[in-house]
Protein backbone atom coordinates (compact mmCIF):
# COMPACT_ATOMS: atom_id res chain seq x y z
CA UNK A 1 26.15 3.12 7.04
CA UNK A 2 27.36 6.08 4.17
CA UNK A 3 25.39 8.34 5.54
CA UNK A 4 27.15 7.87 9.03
CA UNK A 5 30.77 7.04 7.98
CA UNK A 6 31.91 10.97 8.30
CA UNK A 7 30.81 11.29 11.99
CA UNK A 8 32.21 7.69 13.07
CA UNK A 9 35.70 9.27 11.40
CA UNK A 10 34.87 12.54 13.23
CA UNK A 11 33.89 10.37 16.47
CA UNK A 12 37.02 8.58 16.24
CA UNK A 13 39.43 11.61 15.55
CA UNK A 14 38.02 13.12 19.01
CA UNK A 15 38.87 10.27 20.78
CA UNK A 16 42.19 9.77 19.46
CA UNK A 17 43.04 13.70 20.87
CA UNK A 18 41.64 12.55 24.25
CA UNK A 19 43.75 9.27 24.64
CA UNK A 20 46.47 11.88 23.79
CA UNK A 21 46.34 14.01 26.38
CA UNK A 22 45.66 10.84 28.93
CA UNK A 23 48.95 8.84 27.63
CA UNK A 24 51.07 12.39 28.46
CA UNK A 25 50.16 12.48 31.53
CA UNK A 26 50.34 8.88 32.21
CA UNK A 27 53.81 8.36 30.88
CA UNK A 28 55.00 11.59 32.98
CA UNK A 29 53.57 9.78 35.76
CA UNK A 30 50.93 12.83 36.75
CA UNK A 31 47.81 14.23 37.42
CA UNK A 32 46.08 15.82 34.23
CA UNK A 33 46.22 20.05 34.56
CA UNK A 34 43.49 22.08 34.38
CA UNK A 35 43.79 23.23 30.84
CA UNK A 36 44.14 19.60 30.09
CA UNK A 37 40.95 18.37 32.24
CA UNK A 38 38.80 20.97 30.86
CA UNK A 39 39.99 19.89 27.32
CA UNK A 40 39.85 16.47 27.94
CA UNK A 41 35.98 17.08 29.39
CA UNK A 42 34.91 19.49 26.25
CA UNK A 43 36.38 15.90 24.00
CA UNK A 44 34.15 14.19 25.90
CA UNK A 45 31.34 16.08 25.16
CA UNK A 46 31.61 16.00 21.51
CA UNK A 47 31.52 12.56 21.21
CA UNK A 48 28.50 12.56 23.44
CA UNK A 49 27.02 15.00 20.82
CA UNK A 50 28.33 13.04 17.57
CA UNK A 51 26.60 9.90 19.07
CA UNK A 52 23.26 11.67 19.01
CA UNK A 53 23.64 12.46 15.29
CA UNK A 54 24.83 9.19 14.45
CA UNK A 55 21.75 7.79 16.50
CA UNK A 56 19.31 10.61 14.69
CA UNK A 57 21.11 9.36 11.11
CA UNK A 58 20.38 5.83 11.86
CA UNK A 59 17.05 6.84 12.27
CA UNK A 60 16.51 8.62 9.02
CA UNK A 61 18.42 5.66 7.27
CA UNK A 62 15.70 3.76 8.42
CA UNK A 63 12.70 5.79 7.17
CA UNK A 64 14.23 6.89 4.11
CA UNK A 65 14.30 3.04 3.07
CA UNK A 66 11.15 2.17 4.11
CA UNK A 67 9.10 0.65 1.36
CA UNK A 68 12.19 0.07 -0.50
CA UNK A 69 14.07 -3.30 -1.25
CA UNK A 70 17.26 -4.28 0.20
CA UNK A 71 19.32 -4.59 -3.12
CA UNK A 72 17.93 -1.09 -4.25
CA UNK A 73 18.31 1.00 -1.32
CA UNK A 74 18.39 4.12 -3.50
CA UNK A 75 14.41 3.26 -4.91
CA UNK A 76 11.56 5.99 -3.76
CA UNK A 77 10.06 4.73 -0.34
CA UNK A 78 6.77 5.12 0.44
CA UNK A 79 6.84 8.55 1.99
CA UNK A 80 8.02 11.97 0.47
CA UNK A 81 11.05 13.71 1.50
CA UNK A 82 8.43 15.95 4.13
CA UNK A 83 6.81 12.99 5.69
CA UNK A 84 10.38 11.20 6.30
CA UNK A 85 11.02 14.74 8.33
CA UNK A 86 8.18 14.61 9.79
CA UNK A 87 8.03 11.34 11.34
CA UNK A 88 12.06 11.84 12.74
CA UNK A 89 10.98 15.19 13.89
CA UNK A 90 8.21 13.68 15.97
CA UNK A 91 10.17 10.48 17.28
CA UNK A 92 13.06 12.46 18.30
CA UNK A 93 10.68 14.69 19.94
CA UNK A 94 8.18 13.23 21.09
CA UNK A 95 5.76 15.60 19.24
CA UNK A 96 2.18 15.04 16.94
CA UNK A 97 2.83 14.52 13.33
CA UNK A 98 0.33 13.79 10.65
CA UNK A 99 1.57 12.76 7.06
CA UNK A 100 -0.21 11.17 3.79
CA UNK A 101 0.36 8.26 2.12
CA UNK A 102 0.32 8.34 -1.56
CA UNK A 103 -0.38 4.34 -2.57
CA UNK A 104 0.56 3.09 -6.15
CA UNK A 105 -0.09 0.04 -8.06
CA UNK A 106 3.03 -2.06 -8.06
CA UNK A 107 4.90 -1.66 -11.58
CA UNK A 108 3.51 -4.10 -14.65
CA UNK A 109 6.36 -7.04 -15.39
CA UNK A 110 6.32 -8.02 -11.38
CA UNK A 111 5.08 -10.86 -9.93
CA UNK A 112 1.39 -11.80 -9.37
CA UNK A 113 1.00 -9.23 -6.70
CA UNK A 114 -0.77 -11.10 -3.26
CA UNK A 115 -2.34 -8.97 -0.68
CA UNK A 116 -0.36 -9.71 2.64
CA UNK A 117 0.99 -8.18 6.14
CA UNK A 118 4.57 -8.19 6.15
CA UNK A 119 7.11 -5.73 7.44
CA UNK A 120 10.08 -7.17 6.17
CA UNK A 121 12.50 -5.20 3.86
CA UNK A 122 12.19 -5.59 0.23
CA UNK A 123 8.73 -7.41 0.81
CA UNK A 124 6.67 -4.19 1.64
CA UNK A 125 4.41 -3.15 0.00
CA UNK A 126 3.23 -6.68 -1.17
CA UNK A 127 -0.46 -5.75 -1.48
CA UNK A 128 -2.07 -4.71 -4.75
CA UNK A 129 -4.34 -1.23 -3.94
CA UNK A 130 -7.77 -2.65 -5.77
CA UNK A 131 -8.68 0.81 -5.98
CA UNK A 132 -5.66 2.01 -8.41
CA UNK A 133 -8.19 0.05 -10.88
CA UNK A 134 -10.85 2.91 -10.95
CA UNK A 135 -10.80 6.54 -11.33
CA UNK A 136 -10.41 8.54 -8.03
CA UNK A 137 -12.94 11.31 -7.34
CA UNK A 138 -12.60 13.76 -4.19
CA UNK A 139 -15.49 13.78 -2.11
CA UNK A 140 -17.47 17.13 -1.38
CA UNK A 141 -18.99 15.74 2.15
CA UNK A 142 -19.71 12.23 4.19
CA UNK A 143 -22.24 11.62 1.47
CA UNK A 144 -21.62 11.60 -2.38
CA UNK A 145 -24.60 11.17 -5.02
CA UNK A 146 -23.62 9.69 -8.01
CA UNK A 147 -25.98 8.78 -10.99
CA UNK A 148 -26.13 5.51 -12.32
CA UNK A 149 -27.27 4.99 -16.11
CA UNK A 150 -28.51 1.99 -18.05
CA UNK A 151 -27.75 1.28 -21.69
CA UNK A 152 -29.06 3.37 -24.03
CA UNK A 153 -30.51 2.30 -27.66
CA UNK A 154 -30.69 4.06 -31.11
CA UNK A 155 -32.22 2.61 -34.61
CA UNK A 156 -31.94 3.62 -38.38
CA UNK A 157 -35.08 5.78 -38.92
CA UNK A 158 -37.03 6.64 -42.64
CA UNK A 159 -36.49 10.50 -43.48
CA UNK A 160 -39.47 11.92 -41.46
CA UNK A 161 -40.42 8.44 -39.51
CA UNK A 162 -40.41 9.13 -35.66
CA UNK A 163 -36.91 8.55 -34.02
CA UNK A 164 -37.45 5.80 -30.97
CA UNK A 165 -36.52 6.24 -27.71
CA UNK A 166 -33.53 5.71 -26.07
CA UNK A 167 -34.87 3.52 -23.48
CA UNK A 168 -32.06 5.23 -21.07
CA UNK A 169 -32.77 5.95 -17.61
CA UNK A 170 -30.86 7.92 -15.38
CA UNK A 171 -31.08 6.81 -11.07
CA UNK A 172 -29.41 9.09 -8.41
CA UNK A 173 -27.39 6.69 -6.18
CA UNK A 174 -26.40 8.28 -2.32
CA UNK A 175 -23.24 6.37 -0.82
CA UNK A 176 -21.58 6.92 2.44
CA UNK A 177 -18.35 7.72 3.36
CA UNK A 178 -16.65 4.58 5.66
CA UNK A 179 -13.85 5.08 8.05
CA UNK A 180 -11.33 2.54 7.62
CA UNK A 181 -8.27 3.11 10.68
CA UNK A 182 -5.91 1.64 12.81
CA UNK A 183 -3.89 1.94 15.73
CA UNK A 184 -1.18 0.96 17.64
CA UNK A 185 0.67 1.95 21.08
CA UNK A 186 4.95 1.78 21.39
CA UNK A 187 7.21 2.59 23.91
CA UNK A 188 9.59 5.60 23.90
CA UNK A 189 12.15 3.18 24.39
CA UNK A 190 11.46 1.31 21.44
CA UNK A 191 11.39 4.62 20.24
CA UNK A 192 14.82 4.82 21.16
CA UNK A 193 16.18 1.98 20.64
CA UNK A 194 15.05 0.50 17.50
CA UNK A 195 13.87 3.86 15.86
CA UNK A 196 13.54 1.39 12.66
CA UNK A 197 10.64 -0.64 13.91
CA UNK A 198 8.72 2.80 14.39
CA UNK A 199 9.45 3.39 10.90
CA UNK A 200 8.07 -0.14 9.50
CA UNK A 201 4.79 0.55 12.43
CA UNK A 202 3.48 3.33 9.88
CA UNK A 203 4.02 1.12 6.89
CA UNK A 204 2.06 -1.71 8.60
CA UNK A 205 -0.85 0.52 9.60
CA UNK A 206 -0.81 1.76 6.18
CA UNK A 207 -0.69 -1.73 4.61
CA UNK A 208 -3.35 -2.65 7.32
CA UNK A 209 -6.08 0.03 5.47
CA UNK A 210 -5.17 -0.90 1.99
CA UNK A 211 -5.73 -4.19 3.05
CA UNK A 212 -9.29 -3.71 4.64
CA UNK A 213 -10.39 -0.98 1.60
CA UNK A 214 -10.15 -3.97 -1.29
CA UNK A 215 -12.59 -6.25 1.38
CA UNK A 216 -14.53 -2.57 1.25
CA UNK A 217 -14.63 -2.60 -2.53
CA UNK A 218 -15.47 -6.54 -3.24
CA UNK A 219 -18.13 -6.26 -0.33
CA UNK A 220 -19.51 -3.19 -2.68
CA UNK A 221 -19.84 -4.89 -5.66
CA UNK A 222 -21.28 -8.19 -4.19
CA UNK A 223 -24.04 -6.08 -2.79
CA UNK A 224 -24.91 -4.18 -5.77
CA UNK A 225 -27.73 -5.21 -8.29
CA UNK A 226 -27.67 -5.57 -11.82
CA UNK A 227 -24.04 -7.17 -12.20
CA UNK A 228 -23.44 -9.73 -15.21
CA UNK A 229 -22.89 -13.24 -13.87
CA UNK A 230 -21.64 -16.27 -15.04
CA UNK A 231 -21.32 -20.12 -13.00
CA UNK A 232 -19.30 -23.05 -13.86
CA UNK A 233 -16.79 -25.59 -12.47
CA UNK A 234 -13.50 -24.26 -10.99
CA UNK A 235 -11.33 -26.55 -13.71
CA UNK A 236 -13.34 -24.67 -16.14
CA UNK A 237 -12.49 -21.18 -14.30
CA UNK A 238 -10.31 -20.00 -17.60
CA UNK A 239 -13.00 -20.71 -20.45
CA UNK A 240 -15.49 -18.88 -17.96
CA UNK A 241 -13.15 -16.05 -17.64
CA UNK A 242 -13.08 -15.78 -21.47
CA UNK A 243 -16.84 -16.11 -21.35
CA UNK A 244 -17.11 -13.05 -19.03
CA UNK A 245 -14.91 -10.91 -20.77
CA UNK A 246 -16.58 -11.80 -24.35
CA UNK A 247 -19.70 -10.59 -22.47
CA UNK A 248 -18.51 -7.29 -21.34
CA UNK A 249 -16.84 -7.23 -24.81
CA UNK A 250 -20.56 -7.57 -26.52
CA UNK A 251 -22.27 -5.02 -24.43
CA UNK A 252 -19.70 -1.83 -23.98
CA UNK A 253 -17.33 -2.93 -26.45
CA UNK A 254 -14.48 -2.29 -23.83
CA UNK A 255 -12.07 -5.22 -22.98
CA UNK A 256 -12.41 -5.70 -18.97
CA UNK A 257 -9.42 -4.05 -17.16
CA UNK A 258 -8.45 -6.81 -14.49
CA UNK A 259 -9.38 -10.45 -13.30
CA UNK A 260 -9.79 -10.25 -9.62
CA UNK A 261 -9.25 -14.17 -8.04
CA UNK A 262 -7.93 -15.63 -4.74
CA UNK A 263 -4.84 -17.47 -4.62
CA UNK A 264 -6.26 -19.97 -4.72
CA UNK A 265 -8.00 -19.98 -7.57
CA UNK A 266 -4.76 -17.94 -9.11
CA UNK A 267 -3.07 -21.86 -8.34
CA UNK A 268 -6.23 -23.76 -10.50
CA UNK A 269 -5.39 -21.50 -13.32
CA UNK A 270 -1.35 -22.47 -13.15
CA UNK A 271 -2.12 -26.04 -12.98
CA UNK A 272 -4.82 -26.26 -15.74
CA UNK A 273 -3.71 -28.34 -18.62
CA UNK A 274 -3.75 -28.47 -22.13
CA UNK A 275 -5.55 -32.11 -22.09
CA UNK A 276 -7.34 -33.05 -18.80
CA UNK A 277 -5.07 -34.60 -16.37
CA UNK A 278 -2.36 -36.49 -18.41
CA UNK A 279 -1.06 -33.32 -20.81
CA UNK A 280 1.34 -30.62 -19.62
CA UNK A 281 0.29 -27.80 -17.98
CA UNK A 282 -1.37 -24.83 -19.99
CA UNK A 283 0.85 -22.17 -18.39
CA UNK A 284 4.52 -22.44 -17.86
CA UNK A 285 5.32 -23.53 -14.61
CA UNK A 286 8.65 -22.05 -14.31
CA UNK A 287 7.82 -18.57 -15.85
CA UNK A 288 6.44 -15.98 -13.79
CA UNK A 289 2.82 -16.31 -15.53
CA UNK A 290 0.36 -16.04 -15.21
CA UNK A 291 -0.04 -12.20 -14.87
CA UNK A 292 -2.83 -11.58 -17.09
CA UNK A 293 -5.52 -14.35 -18.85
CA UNK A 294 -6.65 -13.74 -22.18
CA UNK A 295 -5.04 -10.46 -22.34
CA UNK A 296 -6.47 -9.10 -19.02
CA UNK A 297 -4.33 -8.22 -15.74
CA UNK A 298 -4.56 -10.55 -13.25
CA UNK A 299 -5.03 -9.45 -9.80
CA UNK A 300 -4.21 -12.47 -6.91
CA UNK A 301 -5.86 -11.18 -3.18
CA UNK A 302 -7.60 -13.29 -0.45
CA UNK A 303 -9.84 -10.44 -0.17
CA UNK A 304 -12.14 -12.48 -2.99
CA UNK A 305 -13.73 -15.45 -1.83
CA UNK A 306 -12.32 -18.87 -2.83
CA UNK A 307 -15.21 -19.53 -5.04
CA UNK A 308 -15.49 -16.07 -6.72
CA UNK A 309 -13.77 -14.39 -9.69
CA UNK A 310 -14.47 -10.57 -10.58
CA UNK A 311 -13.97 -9.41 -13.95
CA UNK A 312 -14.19 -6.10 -13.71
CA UNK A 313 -13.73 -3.03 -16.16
CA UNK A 314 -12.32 -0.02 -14.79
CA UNK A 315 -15.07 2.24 -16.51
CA UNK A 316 -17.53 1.29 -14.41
CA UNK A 317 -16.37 2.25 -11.14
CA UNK A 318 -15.42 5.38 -9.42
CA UNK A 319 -13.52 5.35 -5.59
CA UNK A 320 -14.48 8.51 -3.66
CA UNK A 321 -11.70 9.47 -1.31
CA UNK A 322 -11.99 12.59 1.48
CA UNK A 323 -8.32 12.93 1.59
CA UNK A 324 -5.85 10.14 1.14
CA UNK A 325 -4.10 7.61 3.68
CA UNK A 326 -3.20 9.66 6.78
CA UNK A 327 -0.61 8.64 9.36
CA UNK A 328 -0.60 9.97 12.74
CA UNK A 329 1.72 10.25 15.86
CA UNK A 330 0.41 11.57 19.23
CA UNK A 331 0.99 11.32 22.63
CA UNK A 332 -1.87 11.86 24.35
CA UNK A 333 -2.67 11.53 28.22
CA UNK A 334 -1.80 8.04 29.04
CA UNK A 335 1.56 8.30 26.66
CA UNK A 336 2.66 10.93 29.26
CA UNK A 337 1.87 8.65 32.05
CA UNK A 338 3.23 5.33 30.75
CA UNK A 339 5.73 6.37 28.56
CA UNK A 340 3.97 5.53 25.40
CA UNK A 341 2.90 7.11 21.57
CA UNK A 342 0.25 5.74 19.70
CA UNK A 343 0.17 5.89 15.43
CA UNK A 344 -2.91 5.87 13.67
CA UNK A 345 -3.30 5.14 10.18
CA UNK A 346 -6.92 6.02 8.56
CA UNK A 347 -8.52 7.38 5.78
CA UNK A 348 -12.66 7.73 4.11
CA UNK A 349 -13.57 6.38 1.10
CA UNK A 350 -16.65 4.70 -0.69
CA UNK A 351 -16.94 2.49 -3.74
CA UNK A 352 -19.53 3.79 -6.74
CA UNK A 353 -20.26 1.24 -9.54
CA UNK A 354 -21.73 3.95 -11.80
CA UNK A 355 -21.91 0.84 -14.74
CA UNK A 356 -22.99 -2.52 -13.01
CA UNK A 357 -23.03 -4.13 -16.23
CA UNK A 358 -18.65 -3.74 -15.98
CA UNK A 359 -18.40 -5.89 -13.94
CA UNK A 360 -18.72 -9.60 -14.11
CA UNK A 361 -19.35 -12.01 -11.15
CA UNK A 362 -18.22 -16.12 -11.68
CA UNK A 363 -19.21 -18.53 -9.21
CA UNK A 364 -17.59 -21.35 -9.17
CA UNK A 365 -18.57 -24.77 -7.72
C-alpha cells in the first residue's frame, strides 16, 4: 500500500477540486459554465488516469513480492528487477515475454525443507532444488558425453621393481537432454482483475519443474549401475545411514554431502529412541532437528520412495543444464479468440553420475 499512498493523496486532492466547483454551483442554485464543465471534465479524467497507475502499482506490488514472506516484504523475490518488468509489461499489454528463473537452495538454519505445490505467501518456494547439490555444467548440444572413471590403485615399489598398474579405466557415457515444461491458460480478466494470481501462476509453473527435475534426478541414479548399497529395517534407518556414509568415507575419503529421505522416513528418524520403545526419543521433539544426521544435510522430498534413502556425495554428480528455468507469456491464436494467455514454464537438463560409487542406495524393509 506505500508504494500507492502518493497517488490515493493525489486521487483524492482531484476530487476534492471537483466537489468544489459542483458545491458553487449548487449553492448558487445554477448550471455549471463552460470554463467550469470543461474543468470539471479534465478532473475527471485525471482520476481516471491515477486509477490506472494505482491499478499498474498494485500489480508490481504483487510481483515484486513474489517468492517473498509476508513479515519480510522487503526480502529478494524470485525474479530480478528485469523479469518483474517484464512480466507487468506483458500483462498490461497483452504482449510475449520470456524471463529466467534463477533457483537457490533455501538458506542452512531453516526448517527441513519438503518438496510441495503451494502458492501461498511466505510458503513459496517450499521445495528443495536436488540439483543445487551437484555442480552445474552448460550443455554444448541435446547430447552431452561425459566420462565415467573407476578407482584407481598405486603400491610402494623396490628402486627399479616394475610400478603396477593403475587398474583405472576410463568409459565415455552419452546422456540426453529431457524437456521438463508446463503450461497453463488465464483469462485477461483475471488478468485484470487479480493481476496477483498471474504473478503466483509463474511461480507455480516454476515450482511445478523443480518439482518434476528431483523425480528426473532420483529416477537417474536408480537406473545407473555400480552404486554402493546397503538394506536393513526402517527402525534401524539411522545406524544404516552411518553405515553408508562410513562406506563412502572408506573409499573416497569424502564425507557424503546430503541424506536424501521421504517424509516419511524423515518422521522414523524423529521418533527413534534412545532405548527401543520405552526411552525418550533420540532427537528433540520440540527443536527444529533433525536437519542433518551424523553431520550430513538432510534433505526431506516425496520425490524418494518411502522405502529408499540416498546418500549421496556431491562429487559424484554433475547436472547439465541448456539454459536455466524459462518462463513464458504468449498469446497465441486462440488467446485472441477467447480472450485468453497461456504461461509456460520449461527448461533441459540431464543428470551425469560421473562417480557411482558417491552415492549410496538403502533399502529399507
Amino acid at each position: 500500500m506505500s508504494t500507492s499512498s502518493p497517488l490515493r493523496e493525489q486521487r483524492a486532492a482531484v476530487l476534492t477540486e471537483a466537489k468544489t466547483i459542483v458545491a458553487r454551483a449548487t449553492k448558487a442554485n445554477r448550471d455549471l459554465t463552460t470554463h467550469e464543465a470543461d474543468t470539471l471534465d479534465g478532473l475527471m479524467g485525471r482520476v481516471t488516469n491515477i486509477d490506472k497507475q494505482i491499478k499498474g502499482k498494485a500489480l508490481v506490488d504483487s510481483v515484486l513480492r513474489l517468492g517473498t514472506a509476508e513479515d519480510d516484504p522487503d526480502a529478494r523475490g524470485v525474479f530480478n528487477e528485469t523479469a518483474k518488468a517484464g512480466i507487468v509489461h506483458a500483462v498490461k499489454s497483452r504482449t510475449t515475454y520470456r524471463t529466467e528463473v534463477d533457483r537457490k537452495a533455501l538458506t542452512s538454519g531453516t526448517l527441513l525443507p519438503t518438496v510441495g505445490r503451494g502458492v501461498e505467501p511466505g510458503l513459496w518456494p517450499n521445495i528443495f532444488p536436488i540439483a543445487s547439490l551437484f555442480r552445474q555444467e552448460p550443455a554444448a548440444g541435446p547430447t552431452t558425453r561425459y566420462y565415467r572413471f573407476d578407482g584407481a590403485e598405486a603400491d610402494i615399489v623396490a628402486e627399479g621393481a616394475l610400478k603396477p598398474d593403475a587398474g583405472l579405466s576410463i568409459t565415455p557415457v552419452d546422456v540426453a537432454l529431457a524437456k521438463i515444461a508446463v503450461l497453463t491458460s488465464f483469462s485477461d480478466e483475471m488478468s485484470e482483475d487479480a493481476p496477483y494470481l498471474v504473478a503466483h501462476l509463474a511461480a507455480e509453473l516454476s515450482n511445478a519443474v523443480v518439482t518434476r527435475e528431483n523425480q528426473a534426478i532420483l529416477d537417474t541414479f536408480n537406473a545407473v549401475s555400480g552404486l554402493l548399497t546397503g538394506t536393513g529395517a526402517a527402525g534401524n534407518v539411522v545406524d544404516l545411514v552411518a553405515d553408508a556414509v562410513a562406506g563412502q568415507e572408506a573409499i573416497s575419503g569424502v564425507t557424503p554431502s546430503a541424506i536424501i529421505a521421504h517424509p516419511a522416513t524423515i518422521a522414523t528418524i524423529r521418533k527413534a529412541r534412545a532405548d527401543g520403545s520405552t526411552g525418550g526419543y533420540t532427537v528433540d521433539p520440540l527443536s527444529a532437528s533433525p536437519t542433518a544426521l551424523h553431520g550430513v544435510q538432510l534433505i526431506s522430498t516425496p520425490a524418494t520412495a518411502t522405502g529408499v534413502v540416498w546418500v549421496v556425495g556431491g562429487q559424484g554428480v554433475v547436472i547439465y543444464r541448456r539454459g536455466p528455468i524459462t518462463v513464458e507469456i504468449d498469446h497465441g491464436k486462440d488467446g485472441w479468440e477467447h480472450n485468453t494467455r497461456t504461461m509456460r514454464a520449461e527448461q533441459r537438463m540431464a543428470t551425469a553420475v560421473v562417480r557411482p560409487s558417491s552415492i549410496t542406495r538403502l533399502t529399507l524393509t
